[in-house]
N, C-alpha and C. Protein backbone atom coordinates (compact mmCIF):
# COMPACT_ATOMS: atom_id res chain seq x y z
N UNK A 1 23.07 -21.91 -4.25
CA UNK A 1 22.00 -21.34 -3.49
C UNK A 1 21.00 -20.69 -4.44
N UNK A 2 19.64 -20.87 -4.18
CA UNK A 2 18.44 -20.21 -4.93
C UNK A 2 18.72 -19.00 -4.79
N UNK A 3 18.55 -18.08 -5.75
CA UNK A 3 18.11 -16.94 -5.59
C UNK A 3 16.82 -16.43 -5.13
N UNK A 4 17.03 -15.52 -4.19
CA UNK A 4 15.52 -14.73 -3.41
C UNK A 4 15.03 -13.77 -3.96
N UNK A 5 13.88 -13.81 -4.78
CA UNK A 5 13.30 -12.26 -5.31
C UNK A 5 12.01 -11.89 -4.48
N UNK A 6 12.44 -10.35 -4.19
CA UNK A 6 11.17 -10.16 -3.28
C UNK A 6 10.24 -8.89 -4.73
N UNK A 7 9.65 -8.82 -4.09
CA UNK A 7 8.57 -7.70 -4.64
C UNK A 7 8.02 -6.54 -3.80
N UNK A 8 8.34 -5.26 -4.89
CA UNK A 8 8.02 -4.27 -3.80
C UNK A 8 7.27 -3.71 -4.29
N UNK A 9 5.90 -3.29 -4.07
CA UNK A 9 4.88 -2.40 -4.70
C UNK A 9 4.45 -1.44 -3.85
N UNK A 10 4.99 -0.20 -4.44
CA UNK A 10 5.30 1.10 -3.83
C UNK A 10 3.92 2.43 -4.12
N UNK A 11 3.25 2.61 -3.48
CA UNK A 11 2.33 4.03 -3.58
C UNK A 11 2.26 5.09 -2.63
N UNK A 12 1.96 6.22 -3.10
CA UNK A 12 2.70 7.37 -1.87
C UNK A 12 0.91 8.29 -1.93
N UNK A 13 0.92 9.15 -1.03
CA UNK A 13 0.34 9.48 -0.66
C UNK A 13 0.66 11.10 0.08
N UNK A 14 0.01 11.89 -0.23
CA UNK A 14 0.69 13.63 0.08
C UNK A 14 1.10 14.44 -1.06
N UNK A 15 1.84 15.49 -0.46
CA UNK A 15 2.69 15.98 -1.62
C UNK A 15 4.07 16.95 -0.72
N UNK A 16 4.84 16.80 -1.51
CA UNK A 16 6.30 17.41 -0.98
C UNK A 16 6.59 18.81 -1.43
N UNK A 17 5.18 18.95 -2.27
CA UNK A 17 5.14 20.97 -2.38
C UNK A 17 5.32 21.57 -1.38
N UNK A 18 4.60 22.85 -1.77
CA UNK A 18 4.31 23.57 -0.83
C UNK A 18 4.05 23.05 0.91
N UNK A 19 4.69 23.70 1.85
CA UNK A 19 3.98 22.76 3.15
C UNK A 19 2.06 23.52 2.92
N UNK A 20 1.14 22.70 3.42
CA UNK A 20 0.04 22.94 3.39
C UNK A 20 -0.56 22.32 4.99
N UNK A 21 -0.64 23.24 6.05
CA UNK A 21 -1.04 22.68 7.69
C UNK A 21 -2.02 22.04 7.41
N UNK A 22 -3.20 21.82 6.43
CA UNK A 22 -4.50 20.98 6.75
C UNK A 22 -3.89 19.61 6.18
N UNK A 23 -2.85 19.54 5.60
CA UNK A 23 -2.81 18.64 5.03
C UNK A 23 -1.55 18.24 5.06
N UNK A 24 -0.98 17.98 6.43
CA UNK A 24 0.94 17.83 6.85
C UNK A 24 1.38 16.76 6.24
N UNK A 25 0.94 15.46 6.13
CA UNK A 25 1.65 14.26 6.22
C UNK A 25 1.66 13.52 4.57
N UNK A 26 2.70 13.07 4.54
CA UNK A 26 3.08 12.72 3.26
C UNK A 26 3.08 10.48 3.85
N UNK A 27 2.85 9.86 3.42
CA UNK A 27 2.96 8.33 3.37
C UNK A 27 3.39 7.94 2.17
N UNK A 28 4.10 6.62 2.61
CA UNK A 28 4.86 5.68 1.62
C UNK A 28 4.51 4.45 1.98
N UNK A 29 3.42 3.88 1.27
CA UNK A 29 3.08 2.44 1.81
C UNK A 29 3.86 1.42 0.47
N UNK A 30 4.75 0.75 1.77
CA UNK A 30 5.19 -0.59 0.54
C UNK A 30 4.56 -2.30 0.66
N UNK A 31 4.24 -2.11 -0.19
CA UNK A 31 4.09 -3.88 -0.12
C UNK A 31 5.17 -5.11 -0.50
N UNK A 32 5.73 -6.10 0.16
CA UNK A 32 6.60 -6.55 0.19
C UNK A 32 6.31 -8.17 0.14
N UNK A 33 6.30 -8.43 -1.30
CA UNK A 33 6.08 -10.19 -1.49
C UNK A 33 7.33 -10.76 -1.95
N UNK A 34 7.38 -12.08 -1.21
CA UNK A 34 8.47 -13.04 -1.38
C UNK A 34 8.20 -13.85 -2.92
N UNK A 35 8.93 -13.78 -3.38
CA UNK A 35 7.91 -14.72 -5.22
C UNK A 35 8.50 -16.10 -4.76
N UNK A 36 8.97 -16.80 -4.24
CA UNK A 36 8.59 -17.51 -3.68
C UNK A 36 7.35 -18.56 -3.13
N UNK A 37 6.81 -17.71 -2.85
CA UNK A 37 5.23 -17.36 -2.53
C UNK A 37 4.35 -17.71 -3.46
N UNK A 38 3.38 -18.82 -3.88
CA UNK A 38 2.63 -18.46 -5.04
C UNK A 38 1.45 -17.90 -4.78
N UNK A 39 0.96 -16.30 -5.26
CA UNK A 39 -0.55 -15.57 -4.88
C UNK A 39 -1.11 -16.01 -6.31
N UNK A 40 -0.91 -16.77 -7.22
CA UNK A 40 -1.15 -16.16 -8.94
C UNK A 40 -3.12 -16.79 -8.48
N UNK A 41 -3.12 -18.15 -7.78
CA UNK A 41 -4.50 -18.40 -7.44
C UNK A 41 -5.32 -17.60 -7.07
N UNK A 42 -4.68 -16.60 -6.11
CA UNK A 42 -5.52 -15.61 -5.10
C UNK A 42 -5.80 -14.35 -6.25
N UNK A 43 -5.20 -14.39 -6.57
CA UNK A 43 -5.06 -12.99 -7.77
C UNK A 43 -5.85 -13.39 -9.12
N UNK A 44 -6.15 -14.78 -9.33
CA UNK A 44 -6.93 -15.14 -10.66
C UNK A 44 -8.63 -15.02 -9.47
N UNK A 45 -8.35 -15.27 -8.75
CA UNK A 45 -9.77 -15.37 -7.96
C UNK A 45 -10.48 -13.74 -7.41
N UNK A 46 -9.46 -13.27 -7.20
CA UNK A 46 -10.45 -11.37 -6.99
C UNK A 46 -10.63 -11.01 -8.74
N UNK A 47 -9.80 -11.40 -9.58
CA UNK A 47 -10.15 -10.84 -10.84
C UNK A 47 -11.77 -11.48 -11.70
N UNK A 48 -11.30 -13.09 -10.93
CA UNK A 48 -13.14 -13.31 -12.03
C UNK A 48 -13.88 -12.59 -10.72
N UNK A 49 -13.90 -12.63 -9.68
CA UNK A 49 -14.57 -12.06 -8.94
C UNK A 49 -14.79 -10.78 -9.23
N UNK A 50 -14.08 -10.00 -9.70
CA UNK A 50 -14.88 -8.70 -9.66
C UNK A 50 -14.65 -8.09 -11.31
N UNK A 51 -14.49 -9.29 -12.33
CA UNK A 51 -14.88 -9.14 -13.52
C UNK A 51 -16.13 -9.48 -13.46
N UNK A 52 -16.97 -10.44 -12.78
CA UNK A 52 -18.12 -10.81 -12.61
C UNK A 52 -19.08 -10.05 -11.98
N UNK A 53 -18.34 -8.74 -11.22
CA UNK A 53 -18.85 -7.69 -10.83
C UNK A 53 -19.02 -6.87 -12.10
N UNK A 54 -18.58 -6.84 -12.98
CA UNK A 54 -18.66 -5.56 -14.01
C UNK A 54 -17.64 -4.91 -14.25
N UNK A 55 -16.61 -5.50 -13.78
CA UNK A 55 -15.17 -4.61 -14.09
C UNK A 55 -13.74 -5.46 -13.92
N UNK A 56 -14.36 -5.85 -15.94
CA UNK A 56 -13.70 -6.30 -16.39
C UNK A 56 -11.23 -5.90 -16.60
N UNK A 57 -10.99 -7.08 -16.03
CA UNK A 57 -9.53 -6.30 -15.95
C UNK A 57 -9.31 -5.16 -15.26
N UNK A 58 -9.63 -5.04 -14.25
CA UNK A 58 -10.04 -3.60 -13.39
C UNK A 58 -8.80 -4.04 -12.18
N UNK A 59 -7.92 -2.47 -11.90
CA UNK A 59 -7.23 -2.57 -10.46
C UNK A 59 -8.10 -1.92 -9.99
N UNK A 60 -8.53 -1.93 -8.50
CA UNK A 60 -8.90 -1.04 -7.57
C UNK A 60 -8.48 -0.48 -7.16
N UNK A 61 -8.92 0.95 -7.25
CA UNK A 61 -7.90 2.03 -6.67
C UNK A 61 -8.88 2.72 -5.22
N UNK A 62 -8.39 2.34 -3.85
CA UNK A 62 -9.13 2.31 -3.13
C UNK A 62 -9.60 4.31 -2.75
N UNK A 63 -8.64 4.72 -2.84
CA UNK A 63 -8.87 6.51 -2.82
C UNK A 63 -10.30 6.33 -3.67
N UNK A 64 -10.41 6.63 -4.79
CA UNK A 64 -11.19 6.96 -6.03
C UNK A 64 -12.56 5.97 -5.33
N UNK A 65 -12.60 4.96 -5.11
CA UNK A 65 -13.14 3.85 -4.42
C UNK A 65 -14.12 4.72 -3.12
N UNK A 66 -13.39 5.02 -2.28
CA UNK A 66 -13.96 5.57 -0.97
C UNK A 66 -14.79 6.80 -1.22
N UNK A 67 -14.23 7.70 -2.28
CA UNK A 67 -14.68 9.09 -2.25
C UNK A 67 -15.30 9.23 -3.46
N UNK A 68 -16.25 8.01 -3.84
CA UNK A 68 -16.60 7.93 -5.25
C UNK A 68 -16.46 8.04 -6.31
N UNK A 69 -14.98 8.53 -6.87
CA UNK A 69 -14.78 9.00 -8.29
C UNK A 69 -14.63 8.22 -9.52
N UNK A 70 -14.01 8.70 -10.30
CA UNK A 70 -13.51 8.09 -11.55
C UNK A 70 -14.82 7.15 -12.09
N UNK A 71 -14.41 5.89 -12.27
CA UNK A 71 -15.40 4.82 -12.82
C UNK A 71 -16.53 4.41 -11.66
N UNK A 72 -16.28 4.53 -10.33
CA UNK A 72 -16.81 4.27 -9.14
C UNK A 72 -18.03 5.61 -8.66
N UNK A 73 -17.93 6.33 -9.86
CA UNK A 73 -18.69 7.98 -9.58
C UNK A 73 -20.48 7.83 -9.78
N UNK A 74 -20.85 6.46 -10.35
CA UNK A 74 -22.26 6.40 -10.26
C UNK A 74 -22.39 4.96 -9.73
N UNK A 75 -21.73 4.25 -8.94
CA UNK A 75 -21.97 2.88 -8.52
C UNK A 75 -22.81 3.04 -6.71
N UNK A 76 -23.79 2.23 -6.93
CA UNK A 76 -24.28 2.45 -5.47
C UNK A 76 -23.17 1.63 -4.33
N UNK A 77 -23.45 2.47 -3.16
CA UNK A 77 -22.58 2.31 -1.93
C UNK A 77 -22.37 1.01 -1.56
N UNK A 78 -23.52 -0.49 -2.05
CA UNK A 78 -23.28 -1.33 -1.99
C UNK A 78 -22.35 -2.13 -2.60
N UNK A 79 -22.16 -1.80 -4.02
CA UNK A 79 -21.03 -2.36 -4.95
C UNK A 79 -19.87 -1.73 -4.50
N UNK A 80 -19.64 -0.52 -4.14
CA UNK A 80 -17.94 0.20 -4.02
C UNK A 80 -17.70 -0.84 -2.52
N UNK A 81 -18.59 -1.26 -1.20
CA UNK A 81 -18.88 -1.78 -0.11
C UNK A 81 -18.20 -3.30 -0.59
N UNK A 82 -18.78 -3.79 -1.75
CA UNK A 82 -18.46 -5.62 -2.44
C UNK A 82 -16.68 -5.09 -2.44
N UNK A 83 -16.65 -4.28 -3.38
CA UNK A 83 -15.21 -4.31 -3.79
C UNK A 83 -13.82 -3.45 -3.07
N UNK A 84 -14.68 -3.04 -2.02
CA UNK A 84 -13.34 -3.28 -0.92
C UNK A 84 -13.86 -4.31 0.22
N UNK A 85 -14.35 -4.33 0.23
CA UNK A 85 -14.63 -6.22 1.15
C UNK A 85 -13.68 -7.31 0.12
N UNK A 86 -13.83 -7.59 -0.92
CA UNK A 86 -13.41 -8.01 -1.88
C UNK A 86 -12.01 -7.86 -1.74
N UNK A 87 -11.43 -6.34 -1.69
CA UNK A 87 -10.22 -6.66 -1.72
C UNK A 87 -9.26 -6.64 -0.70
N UNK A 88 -10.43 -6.64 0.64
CA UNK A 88 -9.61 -6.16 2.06
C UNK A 88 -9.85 -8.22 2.27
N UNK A 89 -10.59 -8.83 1.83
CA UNK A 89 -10.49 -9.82 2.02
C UNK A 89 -9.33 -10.79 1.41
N UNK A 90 -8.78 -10.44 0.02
CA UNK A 90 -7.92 -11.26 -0.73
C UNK A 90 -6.79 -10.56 -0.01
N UNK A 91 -6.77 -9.73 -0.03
CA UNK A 91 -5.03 -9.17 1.09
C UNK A 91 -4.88 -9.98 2.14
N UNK A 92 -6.29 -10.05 3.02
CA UNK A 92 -5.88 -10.95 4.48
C UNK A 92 -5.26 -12.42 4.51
N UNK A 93 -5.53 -12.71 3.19
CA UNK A 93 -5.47 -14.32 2.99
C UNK A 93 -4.11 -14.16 2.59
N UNK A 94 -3.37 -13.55 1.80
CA UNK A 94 -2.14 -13.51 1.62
C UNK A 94 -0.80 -13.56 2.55
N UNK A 95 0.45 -14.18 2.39
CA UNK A 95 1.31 -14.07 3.01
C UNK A 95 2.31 -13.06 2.64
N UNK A 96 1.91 -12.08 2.96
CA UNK A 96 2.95 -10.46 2.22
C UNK A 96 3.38 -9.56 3.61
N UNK A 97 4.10 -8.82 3.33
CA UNK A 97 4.24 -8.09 5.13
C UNK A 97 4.12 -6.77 3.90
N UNK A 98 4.03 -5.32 4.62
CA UNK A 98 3.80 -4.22 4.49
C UNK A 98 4.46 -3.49 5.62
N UNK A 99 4.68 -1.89 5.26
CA UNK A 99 5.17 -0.93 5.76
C UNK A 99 4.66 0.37 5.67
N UNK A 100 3.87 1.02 6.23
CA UNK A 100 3.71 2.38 5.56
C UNK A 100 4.16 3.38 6.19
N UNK A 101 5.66 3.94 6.12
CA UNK A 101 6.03 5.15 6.83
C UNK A 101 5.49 6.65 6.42
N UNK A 102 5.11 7.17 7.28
CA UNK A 102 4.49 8.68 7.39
C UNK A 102 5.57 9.57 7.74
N UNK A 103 5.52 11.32 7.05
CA UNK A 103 6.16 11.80 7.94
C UNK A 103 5.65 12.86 8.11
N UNK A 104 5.20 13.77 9.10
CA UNK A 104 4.78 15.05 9.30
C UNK A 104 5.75 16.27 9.29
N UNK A 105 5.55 17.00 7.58
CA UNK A 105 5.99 17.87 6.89
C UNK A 105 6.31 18.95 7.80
N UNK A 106 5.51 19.44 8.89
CA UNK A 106 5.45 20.39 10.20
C UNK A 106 6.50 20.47 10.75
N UNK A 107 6.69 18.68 10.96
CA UNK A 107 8.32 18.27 12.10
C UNK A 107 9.10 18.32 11.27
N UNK A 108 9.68 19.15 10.23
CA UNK A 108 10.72 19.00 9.53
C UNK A 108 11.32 20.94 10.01
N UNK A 109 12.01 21.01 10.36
CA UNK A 109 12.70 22.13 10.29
C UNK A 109 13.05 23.25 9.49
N UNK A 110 13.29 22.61 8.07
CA UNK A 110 13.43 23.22 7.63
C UNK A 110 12.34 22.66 6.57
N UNK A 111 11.72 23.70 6.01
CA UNK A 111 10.49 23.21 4.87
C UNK A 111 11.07 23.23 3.40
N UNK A 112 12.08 21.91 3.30
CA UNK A 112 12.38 21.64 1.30
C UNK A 112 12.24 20.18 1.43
N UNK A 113 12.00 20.42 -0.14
CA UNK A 113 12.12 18.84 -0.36
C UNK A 113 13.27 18.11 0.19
N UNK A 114 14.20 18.86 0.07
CA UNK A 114 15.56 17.34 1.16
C UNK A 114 15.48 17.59 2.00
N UNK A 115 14.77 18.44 3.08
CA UNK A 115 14.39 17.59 4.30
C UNK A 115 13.22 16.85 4.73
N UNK A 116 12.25 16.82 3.87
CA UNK A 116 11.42 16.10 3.51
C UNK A 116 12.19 14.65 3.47
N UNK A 117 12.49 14.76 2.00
CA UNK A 117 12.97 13.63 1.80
C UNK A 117 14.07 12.60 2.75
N UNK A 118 15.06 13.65 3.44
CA UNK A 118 15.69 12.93 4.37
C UNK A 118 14.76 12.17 5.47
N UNK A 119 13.76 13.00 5.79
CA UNK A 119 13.08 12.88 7.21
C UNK A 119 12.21 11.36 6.45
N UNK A 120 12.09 11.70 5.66
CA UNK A 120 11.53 10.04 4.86
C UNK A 120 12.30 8.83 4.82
N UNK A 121 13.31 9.01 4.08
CA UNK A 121 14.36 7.69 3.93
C UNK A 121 14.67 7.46 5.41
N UNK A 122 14.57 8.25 6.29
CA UNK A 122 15.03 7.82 7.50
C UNK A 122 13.93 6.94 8.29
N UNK A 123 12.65 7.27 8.12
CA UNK A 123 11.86 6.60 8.74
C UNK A 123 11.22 4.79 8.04
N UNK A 124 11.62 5.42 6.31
CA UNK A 124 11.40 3.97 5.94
C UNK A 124 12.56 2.71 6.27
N UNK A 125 13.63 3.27 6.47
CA UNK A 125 14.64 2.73 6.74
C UNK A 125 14.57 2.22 8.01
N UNK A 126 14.05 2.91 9.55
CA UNK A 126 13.42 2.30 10.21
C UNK A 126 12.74 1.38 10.12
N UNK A 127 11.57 1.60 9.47
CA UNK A 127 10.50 0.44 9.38
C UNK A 127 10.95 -0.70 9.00
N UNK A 128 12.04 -0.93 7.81
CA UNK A 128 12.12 -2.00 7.54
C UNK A 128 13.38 -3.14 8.16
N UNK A 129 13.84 -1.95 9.15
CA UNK A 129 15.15 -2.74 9.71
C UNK A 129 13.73 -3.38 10.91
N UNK A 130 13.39 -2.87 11.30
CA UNK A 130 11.48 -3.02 12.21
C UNK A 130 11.49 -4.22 11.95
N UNK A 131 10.88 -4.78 10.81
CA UNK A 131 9.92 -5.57 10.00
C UNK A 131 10.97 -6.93 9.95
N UNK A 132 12.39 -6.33 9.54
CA UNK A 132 13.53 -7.56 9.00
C UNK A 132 13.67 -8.62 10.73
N UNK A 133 13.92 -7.76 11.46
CA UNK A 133 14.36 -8.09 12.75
C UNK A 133 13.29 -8.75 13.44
N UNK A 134 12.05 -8.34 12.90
CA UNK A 134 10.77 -9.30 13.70
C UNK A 134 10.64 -10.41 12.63
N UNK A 135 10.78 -10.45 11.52
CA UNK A 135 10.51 -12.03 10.65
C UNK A 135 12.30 -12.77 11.16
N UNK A 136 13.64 -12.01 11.62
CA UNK A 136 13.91 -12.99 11.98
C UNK A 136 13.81 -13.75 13.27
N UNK A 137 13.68 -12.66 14.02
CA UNK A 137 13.31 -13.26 15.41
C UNK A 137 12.16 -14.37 15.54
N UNK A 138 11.24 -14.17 14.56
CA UNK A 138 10.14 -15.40 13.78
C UNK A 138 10.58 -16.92 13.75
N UNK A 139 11.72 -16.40 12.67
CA UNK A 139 12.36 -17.39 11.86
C UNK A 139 13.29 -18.25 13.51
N UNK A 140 13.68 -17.69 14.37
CA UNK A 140 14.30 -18.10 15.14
C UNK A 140 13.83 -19.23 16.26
N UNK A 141 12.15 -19.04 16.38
CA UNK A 141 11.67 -19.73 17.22
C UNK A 141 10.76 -20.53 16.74
């Protein structure tokens, strides 16, 4: 039997300090590709694409992106506009599934990091029993 390698590309979002009320919720968005799968076309095609934009070997980092910073801190609204069109477009074309569990720091009882963290693993663990059970129910029909 082949072996199955998936791919998980993991970025979080929040912080598990201090609780802070304006700012409750902590996220864990995963991305989940089958290699199986070949993207290497789709992925050589946003790169001349937006090396041809001016940014050469460049990831997009969509935060920094939205709220103008970093390298994106003097680009007019039309170019930061190209390059998330750009990259909300090469995602759609892809065959990848995703997950992003949230948890609101508030609903935790007790305010530490392990219940944080529990109240986390529990919900990603949801999601992906979620996600497994709808690609097989997929796979079924």
């Amino acid at each position: 039997m082949k072996e199955k390698v998936l791919s998980v590309f993991i970025d979080e979002s929040g912080d598990f300090g201090q609780y802070n009320p304006s700012s409750p919720n902590y996220y864990v968005a995963m991305v989940l590709h089958n290699q199986e799968i070949d993207i290497s076309k789709n992925i050589e095609s946003l790169e001349r694409q937006v090396s041809n934009w001016g940014y050469p070997e460049h990831t997009i980092h969509t935060g920094p992106l939205i709220r103008r910073e970093s390298v994106y801190k003097n680009d007019l609204r039309e170019q930061r506009k190209a390059l998330f069109n750009a990259l909300y477009h090469f995602t759609r074309l892809l065959d990848i599934q995703y997950i992003c569990p949230v948890i609101n720091q508030g609903d935790c009882a007790e305010k530490s990091k392990l219940a944080y963290t529990d109240k986390l693993t529990k919900e990603i663990a949801n999601q992906l029993r979620a996600k497994i059970s709808i690609n097989y129910h997929k796979q079924l029909i």
